[in-house]
C-alpha atoms as a PDB file:
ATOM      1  CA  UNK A   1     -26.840 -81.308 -22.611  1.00  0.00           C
ATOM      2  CA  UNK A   2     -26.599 -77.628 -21.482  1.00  0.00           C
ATOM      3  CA  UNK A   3     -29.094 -74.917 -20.449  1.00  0.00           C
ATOM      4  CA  UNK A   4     -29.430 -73.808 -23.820  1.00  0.00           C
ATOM      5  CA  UNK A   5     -29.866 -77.679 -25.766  1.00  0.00           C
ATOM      6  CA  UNK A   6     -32.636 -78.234 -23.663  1.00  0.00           C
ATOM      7  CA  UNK A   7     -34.565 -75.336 -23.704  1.00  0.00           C
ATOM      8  CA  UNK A   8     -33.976 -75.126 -27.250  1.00  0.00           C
ATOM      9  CA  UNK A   9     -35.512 -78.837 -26.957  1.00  0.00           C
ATOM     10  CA  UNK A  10     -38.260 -78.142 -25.145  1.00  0.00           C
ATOM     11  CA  UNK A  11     -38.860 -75.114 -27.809  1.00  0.00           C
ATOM     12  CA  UNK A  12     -38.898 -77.645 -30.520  1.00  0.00           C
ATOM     13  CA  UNK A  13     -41.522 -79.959 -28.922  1.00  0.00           C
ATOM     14  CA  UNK A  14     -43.617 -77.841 -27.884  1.00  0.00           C
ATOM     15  CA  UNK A  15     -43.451 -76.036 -31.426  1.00  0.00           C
ATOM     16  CA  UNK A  16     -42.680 -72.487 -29.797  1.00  0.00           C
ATOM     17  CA  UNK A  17     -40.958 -69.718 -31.542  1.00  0.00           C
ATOM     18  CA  UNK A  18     -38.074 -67.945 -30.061  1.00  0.00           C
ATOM     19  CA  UNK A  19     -40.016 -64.560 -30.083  1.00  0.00           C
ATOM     20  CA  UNK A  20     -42.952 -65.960 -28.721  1.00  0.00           C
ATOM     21  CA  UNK A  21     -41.118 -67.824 -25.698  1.00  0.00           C
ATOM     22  CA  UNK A  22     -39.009 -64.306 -25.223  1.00  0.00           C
ATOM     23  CA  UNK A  23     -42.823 -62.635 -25.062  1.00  0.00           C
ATOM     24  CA  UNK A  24     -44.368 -65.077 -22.645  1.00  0.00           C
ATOM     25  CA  UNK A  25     -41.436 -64.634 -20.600  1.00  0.00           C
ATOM     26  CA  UNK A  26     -41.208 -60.292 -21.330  1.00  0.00           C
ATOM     27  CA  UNK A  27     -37.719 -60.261 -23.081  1.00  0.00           C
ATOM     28  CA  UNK A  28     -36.307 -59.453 -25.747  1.00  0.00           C
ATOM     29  CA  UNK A  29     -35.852 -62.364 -28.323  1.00  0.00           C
ATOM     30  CA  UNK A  30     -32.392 -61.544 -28.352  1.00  0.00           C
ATOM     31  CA  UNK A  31     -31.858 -62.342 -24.696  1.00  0.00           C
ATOM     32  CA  UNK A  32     -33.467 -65.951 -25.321  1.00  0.00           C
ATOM     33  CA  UNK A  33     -30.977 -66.549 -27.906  1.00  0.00           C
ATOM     34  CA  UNK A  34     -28.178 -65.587 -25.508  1.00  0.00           C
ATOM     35  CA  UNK A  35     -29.437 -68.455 -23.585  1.00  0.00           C
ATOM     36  CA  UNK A  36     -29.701 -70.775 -26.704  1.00  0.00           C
ATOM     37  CA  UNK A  37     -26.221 -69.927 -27.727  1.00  0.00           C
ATOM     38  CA  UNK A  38     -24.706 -70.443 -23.957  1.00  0.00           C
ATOM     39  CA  UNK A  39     -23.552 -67.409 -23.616  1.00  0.00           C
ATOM     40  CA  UNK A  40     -25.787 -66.414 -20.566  1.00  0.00           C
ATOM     41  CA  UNK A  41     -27.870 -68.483 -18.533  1.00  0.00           C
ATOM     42  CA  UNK A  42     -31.644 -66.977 -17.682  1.00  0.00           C
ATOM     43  CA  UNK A  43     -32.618 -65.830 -14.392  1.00  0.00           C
ATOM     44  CA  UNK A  44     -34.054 -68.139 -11.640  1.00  0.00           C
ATOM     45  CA  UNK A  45     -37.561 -66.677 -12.325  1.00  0.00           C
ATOM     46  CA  UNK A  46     -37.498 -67.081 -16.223  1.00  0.00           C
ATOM     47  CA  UNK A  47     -36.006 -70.454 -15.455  1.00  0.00           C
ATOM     48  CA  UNK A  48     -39.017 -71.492 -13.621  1.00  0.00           C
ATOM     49  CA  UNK A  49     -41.484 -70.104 -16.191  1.00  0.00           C
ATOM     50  CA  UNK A  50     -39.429 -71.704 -18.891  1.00  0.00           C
ATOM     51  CA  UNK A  51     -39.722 -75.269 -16.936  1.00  0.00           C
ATOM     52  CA  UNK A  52     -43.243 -74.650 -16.665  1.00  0.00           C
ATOM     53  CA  UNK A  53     -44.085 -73.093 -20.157  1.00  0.00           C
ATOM     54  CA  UNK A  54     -41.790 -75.806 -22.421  1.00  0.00           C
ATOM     55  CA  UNK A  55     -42.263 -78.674 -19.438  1.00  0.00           C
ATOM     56  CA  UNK A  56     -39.225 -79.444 -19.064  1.00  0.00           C
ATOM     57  CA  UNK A  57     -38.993 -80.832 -15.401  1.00  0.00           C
ATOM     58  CA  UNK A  58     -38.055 -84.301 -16.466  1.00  0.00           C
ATOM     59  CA  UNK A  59     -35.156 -82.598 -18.816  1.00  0.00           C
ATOM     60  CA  UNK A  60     -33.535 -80.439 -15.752  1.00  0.00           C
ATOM     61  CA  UNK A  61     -34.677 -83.033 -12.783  1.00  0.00           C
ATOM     62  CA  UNK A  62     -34.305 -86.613 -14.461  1.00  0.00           C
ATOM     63  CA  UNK A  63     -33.432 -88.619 -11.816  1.00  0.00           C
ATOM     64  CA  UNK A  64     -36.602 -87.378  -9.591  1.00  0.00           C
ATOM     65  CA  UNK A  65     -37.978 -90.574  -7.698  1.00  0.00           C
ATOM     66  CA  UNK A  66     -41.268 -91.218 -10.111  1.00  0.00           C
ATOM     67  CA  UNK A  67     -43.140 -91.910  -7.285  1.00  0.00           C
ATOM     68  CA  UNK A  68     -42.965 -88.275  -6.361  1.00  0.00           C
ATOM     69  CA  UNK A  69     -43.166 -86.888 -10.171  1.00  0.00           C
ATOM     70  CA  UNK A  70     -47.182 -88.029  -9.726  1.00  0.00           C
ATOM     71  CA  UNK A  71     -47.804 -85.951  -6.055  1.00  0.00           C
ATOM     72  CA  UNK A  72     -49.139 -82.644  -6.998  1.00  0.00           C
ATOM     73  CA  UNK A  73     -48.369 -81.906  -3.269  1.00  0.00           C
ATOM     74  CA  UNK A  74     -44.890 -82.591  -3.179  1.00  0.00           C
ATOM     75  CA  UNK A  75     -44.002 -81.396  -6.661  1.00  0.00           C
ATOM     76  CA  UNK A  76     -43.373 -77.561  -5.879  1.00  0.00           C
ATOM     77  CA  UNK A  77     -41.384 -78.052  -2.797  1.00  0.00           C
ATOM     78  CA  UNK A  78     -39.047 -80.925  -5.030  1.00  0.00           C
ATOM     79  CA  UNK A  79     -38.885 -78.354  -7.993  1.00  0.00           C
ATOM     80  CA  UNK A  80     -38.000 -75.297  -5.799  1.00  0.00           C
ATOM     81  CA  UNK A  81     -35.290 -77.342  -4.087  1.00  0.00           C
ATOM     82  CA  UNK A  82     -34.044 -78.641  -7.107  1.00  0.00           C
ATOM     83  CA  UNK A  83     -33.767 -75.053  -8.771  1.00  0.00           C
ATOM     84  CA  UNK A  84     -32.041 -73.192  -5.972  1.00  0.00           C
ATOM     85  CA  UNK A  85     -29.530 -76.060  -6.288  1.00  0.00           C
ATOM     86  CA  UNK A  86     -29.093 -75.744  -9.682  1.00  0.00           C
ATOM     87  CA  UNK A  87     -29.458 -71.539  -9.646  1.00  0.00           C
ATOM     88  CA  UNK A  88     -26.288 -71.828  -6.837  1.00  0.00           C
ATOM     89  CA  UNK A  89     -24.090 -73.995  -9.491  1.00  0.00           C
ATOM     90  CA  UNK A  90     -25.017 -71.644 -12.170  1.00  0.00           C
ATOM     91  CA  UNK A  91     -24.357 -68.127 -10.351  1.00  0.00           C
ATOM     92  CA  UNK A  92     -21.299 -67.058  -8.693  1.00  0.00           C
ATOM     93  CA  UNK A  93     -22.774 -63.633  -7.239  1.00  0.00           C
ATOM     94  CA  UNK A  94     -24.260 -64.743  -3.672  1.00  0.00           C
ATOM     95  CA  UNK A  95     -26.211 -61.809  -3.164  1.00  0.00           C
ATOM     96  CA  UNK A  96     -28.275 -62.862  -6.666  1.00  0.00           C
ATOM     97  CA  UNK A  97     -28.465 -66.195  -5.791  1.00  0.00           C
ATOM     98  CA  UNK A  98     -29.671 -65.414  -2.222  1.00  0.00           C
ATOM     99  CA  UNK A  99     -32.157 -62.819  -3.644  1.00  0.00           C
ATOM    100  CA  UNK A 100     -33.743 -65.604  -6.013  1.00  0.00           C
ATOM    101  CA  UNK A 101     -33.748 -68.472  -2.874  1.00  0.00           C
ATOM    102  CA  UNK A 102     -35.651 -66.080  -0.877  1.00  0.00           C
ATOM    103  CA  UNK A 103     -38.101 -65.341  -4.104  1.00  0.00           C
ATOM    104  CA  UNK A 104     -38.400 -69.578  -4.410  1.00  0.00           C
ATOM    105  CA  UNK A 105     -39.133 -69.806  -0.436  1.00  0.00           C
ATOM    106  CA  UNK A 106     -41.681 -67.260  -0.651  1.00  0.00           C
ATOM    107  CA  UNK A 107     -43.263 -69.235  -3.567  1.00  0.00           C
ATOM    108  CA  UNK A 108     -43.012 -72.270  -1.462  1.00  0.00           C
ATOM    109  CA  UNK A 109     -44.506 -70.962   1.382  1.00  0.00           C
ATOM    110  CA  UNK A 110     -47.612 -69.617  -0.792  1.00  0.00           C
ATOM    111  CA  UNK A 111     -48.069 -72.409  -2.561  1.00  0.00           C
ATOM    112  CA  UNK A 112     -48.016 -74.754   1.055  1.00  0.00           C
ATOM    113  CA  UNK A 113     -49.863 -72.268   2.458  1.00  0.00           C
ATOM    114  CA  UNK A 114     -52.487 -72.715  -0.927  1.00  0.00           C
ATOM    115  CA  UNK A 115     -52.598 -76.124  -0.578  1.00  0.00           C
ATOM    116  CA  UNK A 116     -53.186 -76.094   3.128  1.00  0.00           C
ATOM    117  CA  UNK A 117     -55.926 -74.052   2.651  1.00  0.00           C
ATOM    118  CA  UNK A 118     -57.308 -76.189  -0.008  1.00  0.00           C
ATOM    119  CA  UNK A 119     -57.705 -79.116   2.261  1.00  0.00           C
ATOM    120  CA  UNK A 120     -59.398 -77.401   4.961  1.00  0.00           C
ATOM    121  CA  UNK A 121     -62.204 -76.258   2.626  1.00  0.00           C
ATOM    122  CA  UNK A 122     -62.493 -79.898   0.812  1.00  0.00           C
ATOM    123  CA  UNK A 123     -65.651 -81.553   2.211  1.00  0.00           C
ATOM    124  CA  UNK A 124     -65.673 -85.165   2.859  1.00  0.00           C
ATOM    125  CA  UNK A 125     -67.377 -87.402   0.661  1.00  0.00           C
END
């Protein structure tokens, strides 16, 4: 299956309409049927919101360890690694795909940073 089978999948499923995905996401419906068709692949950060809007981790990451699919913790790092690898087989441009790795790491780093912070103020029971 490519890009645009699965998200067209995951559109099906979830009962979304093109034009509604392209709004969530602020494109044009037109660009989101680029992507259907193949004929361009979306942007790491519309990738991720795609993932996350259609939930379609298992469809782009199906041989994560199960285990790990059920660690809220480790389930951003795993998905952020797993996208810059997939954004650097995508892209041929470096500069792009450095530009987006940085965007992910800064994610990362907020989100570990979050989570960090959300321990320290959980009170033991």
């Amino acid at each position: 299956m490519n890009i645009g089978e699965i998200i067209r999948s995951g559109l099906h499923k979830k009962r979304i309409k093109v034009k509604d995905l392209a709004n969530m996401l602020g494109v044009g419906s037109t660009a989101v049927s680029q992507w259907l068709s193949g004929n361009s692949t979306p942007p790491g950060d519309k990738m991720i919101k795609i993932i996350e809007i259609l939930d379609l981790v298992d469809d782009f990451f199906p041989n994560r360890d199960n285990e790990v699919k059920n660690d809220p913790y480790q389930i951003d790092s795993l998905l952020i690694d797993d996208l810059a690898v997939e954004v650097r087989k995508l892209m041929s441009n470096q500069t792009w795909i450095m530009s987006e790795y940085r965007k992910l790491n800064k994610k990362y780093n907020t989100v570990c940073s979050e989570l960090d912070s959300i321990k320290k103020n959980e009170k033991p029971t």
